[in-house]
C-alpha atoms as a PDB file:
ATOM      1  CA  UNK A   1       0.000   0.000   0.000  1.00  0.00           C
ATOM      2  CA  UNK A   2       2.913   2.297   0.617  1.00  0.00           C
ATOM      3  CA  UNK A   3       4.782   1.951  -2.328  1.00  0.00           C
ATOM      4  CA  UNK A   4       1.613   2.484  -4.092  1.00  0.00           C
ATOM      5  CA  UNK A   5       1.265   5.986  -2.091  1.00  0.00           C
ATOM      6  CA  UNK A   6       4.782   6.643  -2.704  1.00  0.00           C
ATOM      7  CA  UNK A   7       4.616   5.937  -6.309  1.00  0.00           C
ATOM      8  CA  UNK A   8       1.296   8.446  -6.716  1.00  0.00           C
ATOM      9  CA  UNK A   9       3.515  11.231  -4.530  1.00  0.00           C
ATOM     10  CA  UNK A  10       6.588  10.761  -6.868  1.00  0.00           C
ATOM     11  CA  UNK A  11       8.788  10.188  -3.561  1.00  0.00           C
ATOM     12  CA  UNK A  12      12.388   9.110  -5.056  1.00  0.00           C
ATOM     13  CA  UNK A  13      13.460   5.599  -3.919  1.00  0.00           C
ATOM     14  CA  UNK A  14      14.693   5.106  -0.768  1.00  0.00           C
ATOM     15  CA  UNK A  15      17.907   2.986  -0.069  1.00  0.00           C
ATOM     16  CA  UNK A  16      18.846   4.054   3.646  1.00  0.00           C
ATOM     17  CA  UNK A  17      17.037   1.998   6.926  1.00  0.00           C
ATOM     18  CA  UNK A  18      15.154   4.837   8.476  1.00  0.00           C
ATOM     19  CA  UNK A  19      14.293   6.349   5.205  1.00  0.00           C
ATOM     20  CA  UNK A  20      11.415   4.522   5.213  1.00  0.00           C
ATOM     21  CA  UNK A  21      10.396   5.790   8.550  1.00  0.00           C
ATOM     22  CA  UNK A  22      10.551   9.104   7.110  1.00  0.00           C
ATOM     23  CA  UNK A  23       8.453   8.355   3.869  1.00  0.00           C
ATOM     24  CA  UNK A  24       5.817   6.929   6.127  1.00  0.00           C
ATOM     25  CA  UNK A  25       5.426  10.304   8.104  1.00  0.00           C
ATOM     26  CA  UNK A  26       5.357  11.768   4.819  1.00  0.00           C
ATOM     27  CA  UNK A  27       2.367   9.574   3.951  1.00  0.00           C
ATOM     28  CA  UNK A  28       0.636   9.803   7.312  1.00  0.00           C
ATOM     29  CA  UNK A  29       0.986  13.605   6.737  1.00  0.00           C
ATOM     30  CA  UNK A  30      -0.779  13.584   3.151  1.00  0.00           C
ATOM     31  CA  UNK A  31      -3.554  11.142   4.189  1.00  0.00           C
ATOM     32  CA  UNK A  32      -4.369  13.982   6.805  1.00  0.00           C
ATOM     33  CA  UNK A  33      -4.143  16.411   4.316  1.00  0.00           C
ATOM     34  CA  UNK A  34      -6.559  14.226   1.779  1.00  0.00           C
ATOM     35  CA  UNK A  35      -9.375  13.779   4.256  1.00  0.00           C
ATOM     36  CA  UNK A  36      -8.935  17.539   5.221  1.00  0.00           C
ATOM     37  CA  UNK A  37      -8.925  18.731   1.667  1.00  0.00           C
ATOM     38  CA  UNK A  38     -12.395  16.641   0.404  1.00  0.00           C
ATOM     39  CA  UNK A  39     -14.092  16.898   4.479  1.00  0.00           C
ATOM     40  CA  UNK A  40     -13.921  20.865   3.716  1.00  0.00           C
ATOM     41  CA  UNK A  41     -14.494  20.785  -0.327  1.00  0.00           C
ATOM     42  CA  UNK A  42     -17.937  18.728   1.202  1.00  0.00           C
ATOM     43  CA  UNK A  43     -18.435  21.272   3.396  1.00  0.00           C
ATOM     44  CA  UNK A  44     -18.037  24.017   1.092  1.00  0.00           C
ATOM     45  CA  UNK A  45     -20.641  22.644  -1.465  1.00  0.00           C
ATOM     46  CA  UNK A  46     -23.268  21.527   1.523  1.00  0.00           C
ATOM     47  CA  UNK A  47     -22.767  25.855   2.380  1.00  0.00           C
ATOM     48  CA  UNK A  48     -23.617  26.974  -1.048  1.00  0.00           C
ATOM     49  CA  UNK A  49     -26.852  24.528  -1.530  1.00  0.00           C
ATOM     50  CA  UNK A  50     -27.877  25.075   2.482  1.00  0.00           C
ATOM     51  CA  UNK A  51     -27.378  28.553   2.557  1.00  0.00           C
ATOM     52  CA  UNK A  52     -29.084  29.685  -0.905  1.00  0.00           C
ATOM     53  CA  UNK A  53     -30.504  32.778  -1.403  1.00  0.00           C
ATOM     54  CA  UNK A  54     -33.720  30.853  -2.770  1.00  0.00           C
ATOM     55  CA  UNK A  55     -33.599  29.054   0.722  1.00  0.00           C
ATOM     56  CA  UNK A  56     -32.756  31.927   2.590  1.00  0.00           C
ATOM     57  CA  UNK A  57     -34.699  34.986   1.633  1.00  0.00           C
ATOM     58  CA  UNK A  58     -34.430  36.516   4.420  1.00  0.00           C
ATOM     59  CA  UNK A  59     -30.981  37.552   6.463  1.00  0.00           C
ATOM     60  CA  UNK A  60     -30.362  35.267   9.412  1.00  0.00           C
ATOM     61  CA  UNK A  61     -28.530  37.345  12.665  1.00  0.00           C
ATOM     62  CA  UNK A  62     -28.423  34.556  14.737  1.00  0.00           C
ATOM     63  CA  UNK A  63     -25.609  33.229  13.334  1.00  0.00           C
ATOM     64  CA  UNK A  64     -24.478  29.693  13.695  1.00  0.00           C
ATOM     65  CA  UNK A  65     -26.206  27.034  15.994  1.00  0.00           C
ATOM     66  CA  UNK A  66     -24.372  24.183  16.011  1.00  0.00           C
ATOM     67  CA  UNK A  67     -20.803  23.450  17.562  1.00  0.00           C
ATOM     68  CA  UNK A  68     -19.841  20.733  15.156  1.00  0.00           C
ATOM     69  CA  UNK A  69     -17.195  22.819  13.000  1.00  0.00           C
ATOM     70  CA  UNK A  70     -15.692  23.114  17.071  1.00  0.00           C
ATOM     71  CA  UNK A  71     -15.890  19.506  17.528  1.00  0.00           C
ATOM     72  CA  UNK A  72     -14.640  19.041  13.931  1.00  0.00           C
ATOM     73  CA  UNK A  73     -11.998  21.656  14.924  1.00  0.00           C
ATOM     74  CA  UNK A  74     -10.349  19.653  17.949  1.00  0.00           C
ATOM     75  CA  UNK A  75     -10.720  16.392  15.967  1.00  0.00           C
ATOM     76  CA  UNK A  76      -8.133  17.670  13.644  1.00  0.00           C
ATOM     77  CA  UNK A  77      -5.941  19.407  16.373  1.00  0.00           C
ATOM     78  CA  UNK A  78      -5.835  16.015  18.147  1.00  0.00           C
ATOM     79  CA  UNK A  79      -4.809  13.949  14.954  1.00  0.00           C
ATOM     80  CA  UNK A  80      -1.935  16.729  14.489  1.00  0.00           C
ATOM     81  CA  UNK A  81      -0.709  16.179  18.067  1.00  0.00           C
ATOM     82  CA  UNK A  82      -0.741  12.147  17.275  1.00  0.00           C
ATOM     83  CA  UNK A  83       1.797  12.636  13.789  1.00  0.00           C
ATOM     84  CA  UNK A  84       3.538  14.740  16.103  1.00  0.00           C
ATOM     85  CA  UNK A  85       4.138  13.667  19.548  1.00  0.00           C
ATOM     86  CA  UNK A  86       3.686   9.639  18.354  1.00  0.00           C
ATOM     87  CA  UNK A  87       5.533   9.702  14.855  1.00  0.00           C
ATOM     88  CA  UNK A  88       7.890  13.181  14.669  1.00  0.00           C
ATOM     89  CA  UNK A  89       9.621  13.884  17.840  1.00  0.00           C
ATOM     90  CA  UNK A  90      10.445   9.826  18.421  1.00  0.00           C
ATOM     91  CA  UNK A  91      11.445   9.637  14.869  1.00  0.00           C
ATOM     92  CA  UNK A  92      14.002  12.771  15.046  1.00  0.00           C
ATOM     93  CA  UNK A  93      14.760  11.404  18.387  1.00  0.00           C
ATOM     94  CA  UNK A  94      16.027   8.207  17.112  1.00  0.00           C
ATOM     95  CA  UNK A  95      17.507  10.289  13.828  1.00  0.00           C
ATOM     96  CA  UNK A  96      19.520  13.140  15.841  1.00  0.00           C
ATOM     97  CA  UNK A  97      20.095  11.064  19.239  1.00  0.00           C
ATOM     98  CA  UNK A  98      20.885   7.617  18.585  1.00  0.00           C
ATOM     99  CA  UNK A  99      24.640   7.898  16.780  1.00  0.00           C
ATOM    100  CA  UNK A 100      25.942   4.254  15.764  1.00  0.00           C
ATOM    101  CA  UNK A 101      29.255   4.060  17.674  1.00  0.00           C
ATOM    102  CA  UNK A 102      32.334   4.925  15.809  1.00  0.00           C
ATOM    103  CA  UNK A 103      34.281   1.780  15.883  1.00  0.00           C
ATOM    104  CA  UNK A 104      31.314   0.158  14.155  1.00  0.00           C
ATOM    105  CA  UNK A 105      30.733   2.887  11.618  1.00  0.00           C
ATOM    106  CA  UNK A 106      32.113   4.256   8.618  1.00  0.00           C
ATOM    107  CA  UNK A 107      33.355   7.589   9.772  1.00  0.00           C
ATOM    108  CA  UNK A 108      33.706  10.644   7.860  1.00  0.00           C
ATOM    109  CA  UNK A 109      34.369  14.424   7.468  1.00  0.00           C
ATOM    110  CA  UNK A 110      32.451  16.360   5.274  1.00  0.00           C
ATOM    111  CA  UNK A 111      33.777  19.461   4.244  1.00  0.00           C
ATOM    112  CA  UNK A 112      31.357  21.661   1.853  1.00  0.00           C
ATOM    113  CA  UNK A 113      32.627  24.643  -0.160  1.00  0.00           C
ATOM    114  CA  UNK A 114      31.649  26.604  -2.784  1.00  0.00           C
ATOM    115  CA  UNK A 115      31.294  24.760  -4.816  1.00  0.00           C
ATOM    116  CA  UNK A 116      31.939  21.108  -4.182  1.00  0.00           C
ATOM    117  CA  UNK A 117      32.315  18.377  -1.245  1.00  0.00           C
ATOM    118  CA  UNK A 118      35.261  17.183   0.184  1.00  0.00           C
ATOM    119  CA  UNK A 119      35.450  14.427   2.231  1.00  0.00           C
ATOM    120  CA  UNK A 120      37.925  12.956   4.986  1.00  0.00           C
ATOM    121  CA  UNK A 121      38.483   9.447   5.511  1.00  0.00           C
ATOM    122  CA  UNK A 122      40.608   8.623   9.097  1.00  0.00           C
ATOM    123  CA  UNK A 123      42.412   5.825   7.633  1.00  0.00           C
ATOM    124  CA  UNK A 124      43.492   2.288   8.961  1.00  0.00           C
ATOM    125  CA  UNK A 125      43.726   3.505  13.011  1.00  0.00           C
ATOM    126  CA  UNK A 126      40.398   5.175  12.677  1.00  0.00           C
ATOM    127  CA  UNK A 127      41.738   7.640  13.817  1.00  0.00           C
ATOM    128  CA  UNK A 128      41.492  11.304  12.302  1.00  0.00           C
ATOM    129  CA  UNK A 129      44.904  13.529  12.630  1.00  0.00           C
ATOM    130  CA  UNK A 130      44.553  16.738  14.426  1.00  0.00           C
ATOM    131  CA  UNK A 131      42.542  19.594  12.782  1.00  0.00           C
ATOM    132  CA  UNK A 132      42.462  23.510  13.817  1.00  0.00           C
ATOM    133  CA  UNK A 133      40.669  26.021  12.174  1.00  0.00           C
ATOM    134  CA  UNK A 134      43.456  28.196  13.192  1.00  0.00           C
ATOM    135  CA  UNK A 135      46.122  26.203  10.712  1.00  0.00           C
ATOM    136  CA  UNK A 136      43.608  26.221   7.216  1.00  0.00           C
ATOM    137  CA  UNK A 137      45.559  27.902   4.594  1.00  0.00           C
ATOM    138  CA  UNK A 138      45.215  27.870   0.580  1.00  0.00           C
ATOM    139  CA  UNK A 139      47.902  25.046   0.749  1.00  0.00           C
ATOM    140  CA  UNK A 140      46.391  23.166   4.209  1.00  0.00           C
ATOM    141  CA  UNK A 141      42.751  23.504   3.319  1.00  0.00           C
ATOM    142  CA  UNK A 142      41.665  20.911   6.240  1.00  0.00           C
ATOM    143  CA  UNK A 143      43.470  22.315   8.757  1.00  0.00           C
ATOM    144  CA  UNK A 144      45.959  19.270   9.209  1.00  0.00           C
ATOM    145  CA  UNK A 145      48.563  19.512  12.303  1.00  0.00           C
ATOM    146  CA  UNK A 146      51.811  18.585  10.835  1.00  0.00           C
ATOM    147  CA  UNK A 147      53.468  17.119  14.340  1.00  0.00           C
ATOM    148  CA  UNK A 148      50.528  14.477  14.791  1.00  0.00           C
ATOM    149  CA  UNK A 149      51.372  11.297  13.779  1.00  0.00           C
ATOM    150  CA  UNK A 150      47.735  10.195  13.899  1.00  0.00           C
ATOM    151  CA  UNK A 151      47.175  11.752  10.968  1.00  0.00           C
ATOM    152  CA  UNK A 152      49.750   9.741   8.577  1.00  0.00           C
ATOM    153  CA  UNK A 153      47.127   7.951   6.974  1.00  0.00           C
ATOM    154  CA  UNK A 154      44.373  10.150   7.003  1.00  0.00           C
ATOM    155  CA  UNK A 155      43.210  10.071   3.102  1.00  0.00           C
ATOM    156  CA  UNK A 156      40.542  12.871   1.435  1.00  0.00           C
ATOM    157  CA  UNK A 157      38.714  12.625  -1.275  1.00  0.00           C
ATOM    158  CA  UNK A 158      36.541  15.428  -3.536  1.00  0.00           C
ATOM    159  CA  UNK A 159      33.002  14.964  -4.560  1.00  0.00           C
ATOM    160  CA  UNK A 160      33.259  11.009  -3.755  1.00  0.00           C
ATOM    161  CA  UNK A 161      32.258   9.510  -0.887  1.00  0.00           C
ATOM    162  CA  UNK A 162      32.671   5.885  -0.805  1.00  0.00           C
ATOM    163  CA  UNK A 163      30.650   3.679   1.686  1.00  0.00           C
ATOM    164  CA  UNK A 164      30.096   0.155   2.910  1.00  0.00           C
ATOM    165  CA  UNK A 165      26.488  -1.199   2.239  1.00  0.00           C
ATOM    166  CA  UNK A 166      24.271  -2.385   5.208  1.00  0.00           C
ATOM    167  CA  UNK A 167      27.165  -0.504   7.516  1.00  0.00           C
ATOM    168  CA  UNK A 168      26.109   2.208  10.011  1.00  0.00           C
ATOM    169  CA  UNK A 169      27.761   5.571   8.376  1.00  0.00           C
ATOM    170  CA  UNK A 170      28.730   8.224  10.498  1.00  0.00           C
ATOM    171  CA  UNK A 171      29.471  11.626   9.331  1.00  0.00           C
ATOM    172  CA  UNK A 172      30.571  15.397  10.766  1.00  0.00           C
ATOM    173  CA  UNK A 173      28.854  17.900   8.097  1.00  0.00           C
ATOM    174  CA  UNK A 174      30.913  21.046   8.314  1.00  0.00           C
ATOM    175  CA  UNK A 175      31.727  24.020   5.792  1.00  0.00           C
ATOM    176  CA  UNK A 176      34.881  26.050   5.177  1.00  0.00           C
ATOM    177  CA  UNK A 177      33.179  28.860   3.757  1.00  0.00           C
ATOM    178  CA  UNK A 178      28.990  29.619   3.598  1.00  0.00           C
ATOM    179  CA  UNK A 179      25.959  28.152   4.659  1.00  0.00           C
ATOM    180  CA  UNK A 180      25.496  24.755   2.494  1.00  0.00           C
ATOM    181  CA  UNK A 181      23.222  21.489   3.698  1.00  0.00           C
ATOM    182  CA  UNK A 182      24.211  18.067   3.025  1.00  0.00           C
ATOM    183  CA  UNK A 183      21.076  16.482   0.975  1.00  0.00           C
ATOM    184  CA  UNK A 184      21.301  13.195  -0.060  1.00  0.00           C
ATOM    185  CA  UNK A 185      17.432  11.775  -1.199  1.00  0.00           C
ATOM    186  CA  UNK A 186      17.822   8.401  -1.520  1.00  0.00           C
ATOM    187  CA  UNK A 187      19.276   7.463   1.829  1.00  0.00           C
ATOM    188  CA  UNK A 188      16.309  10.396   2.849  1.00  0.00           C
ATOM    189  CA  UNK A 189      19.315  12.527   4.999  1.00  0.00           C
ATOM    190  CA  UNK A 190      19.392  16.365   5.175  1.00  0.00           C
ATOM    191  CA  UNK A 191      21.966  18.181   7.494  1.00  0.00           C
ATOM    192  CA  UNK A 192      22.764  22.193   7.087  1.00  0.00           C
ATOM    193  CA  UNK A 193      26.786  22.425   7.009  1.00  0.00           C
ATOM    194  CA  UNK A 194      27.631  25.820   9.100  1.00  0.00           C
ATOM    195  CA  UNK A 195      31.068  27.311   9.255  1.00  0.00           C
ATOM    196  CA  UNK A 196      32.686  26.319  12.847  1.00  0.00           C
ATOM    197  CA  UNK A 197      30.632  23.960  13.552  1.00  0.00           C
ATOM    198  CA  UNK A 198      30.736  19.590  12.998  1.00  0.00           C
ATOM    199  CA  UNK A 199      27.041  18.636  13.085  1.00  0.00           C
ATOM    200  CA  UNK A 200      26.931  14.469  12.768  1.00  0.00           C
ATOM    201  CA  UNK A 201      24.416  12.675  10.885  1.00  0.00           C
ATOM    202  CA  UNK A 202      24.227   8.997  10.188  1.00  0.00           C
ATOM    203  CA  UNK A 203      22.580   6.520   8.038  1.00  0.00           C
ATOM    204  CA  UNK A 204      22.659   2.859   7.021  1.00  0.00           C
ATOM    205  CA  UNK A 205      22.929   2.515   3.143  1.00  0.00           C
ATOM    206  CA  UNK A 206      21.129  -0.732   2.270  1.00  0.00           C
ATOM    207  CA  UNK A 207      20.942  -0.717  -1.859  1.00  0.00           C
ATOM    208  CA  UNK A 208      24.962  -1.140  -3.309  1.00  0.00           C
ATOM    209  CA  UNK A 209      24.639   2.364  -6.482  1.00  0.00           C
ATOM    210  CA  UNK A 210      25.310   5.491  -7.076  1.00  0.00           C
ATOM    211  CA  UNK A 211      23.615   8.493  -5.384  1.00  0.00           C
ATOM    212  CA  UNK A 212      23.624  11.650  -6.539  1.00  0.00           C
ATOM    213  CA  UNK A 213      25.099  14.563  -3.297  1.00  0.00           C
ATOM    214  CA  UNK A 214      22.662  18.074  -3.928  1.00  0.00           C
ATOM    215  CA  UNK A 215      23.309  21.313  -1.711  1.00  0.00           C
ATOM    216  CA  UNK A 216      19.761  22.184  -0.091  1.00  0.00           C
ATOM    217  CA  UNK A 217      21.012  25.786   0.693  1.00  0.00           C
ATOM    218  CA  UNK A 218      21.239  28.460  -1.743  1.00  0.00           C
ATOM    219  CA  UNK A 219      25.511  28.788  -1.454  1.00  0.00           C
ATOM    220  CA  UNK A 220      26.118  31.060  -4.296  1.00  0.00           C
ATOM    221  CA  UNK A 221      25.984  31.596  -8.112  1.00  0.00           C
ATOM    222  CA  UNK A 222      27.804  27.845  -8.526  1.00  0.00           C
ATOM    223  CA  UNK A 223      25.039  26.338  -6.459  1.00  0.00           C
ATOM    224  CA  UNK A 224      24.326  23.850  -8.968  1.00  0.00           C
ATOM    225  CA  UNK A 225      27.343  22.621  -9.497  1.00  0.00           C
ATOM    226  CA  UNK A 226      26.947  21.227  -5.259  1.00  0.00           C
ATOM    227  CA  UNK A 227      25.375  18.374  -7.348  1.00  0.00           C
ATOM    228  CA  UNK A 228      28.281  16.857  -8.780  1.00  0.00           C
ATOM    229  CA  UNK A 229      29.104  15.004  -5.151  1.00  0.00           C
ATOM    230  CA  UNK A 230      28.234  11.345  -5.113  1.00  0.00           C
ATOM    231  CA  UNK A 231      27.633   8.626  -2.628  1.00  0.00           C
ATOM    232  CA  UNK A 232      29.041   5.440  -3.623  1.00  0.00           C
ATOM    233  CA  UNK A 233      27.694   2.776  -2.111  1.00  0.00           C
ATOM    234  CA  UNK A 234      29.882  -0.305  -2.495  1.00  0.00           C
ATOM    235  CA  UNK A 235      30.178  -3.743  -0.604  1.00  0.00           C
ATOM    236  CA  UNK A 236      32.843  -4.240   1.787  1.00  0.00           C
ATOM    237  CA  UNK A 237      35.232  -6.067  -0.127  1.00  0.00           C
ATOM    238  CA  UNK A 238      35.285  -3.517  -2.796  1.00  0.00           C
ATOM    239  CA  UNK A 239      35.229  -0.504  -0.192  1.00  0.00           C
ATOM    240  CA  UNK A 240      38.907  -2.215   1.375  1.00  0.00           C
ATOM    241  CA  UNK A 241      40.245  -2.015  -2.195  1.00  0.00           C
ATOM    242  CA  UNK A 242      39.326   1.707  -2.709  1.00  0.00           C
ATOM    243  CA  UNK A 243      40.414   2.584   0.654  1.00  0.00           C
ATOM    244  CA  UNK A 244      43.528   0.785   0.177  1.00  0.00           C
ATOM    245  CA  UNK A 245      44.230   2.521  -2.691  1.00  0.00           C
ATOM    246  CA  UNK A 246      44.193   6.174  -1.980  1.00  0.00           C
ATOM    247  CA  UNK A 247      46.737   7.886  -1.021  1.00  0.00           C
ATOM    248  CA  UNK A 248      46.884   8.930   2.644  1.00  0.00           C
ATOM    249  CA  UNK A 249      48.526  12.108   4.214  1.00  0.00           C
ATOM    250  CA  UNK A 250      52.205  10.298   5.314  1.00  0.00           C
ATOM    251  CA  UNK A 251      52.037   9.547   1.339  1.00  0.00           C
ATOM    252  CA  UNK A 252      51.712  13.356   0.454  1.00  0.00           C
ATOM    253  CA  UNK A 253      47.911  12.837  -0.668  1.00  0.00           C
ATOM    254  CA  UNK A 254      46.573  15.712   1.828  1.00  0.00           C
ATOM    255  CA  UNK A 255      43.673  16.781   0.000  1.00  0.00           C
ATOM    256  CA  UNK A 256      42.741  20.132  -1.660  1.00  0.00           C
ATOM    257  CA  UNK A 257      39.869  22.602  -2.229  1.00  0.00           C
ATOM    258  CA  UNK A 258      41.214  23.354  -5.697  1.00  0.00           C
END
């Protein structure tokens, strides 16, 4: 029955686990708005035969005599406070609460910029290297503390981010310049990336493809091009051999903006 609904609505397909959590609000939400949208087009019509000037020759100061419209009134208030005190708080609850725990995870940094994503990966410690905002230059563009060995095999990546399928993912949305938000529709996740701040958001991809990365903030005349990120979901076999093969900080592969 879902799908059907979700087919009718034109929702995108969902690959992520609580994505369908979140379609299912979105459903809830519409059947409200249905019954509210033919209840008062009923209504309406019912008014304009009732209350006919043929029926009603005569003006009526009374006014109205009946509290059902009240009754009708709190009916809808009360199915509002259901969607949100049963379906919306527990669901962003579980979405902004619950983080999978790191070790378990694939963990990474997202950097946006204008105009692109950049992404750091914390290598085979799991581990990320030291970062201050203090040290990002032109030529250190992440920040990277040189004397912190932790960081040797740190590895970035630019518009790709690579993940494990049916593996928690973990990741700190920041942004080195503007306002952007992280939007990525099939796995149903949207998180705003603010300068100076590392919001996490997580997700479990469940469908191995490609899937498309779009900015949801207005970041500039290049705001299109935001939708040239990617999220590559892989399985975990073939995520070892990419990861293996980039080339980490200790190797000279720091990363850049440019």
């Amino acid at each position: 029955m879902n799908e059907t609904i979700s087919k009718f609505l034109g929702l995108p397909v969902v690959t992520s686990a609580h994505g369908r959590d979140v379609d299912h609000m979105i459903i809830l939400v519409h059947w409200l708005m249905a019954v509210l949208f033919i209840g008062w087009i009923i209504y309406f019509i019912y008014v304009l035969f009732r209350f006919r000037k043929g029926a009603n020759p005569k003006a009526d100061y009374q006014g109205a005599r009946s509290h059902a419209s009240t009754y009708v009134e709190v009916a809808v208030a009360g199915v509002e406070a259901v969607l949100l005190i049963a379906f919306a708080i527990p669901l962003w609850a579980k979405v902004v609460d619950q983080l999978p725990a790191e070790d378990k995870s694939t963990v990474v940094r997202v950097i946006a910029q204008q105009f692109g994503w950049n992404f750091l990966y914390p290598g085979k410690d799991g581990k990320f290297g030291k970062q201050e905002m203090i040290l990002v230059t032109q030529e250190n563009p992440f920040g990277f503390a040189k004397d912190d060995p932790q960081g040797n095999d740190d590895f970035t990546t630019l518009n790709d981010m690579t993940v494990e399928v049916n593996k928690p993912v973990l990741a700190y949305i920041s942004s080195k310049d503007v306002i952007h938000s992280f939007k990525l529709i099939a796995m149903r996740v949207t998180q705003d990336a603010i300068p100076g701040l590392r919001i996490p958001t997580h997700f479990i991809p469940q469908q191995v493809g490609r899937y498309q990365i779009n900015c949801a903030q207005l970041c500039g005349n290049g705001h299109a091009a935001m939708a040239q990120g990617f999220v590559n979901v892989v399985s975990a076999e073939d995520y070892s051999t990419w990861a293996a093969a980039k080339p980490t900080r200790g190797a000279g592969g720091g990363g850049t903006f440019e």
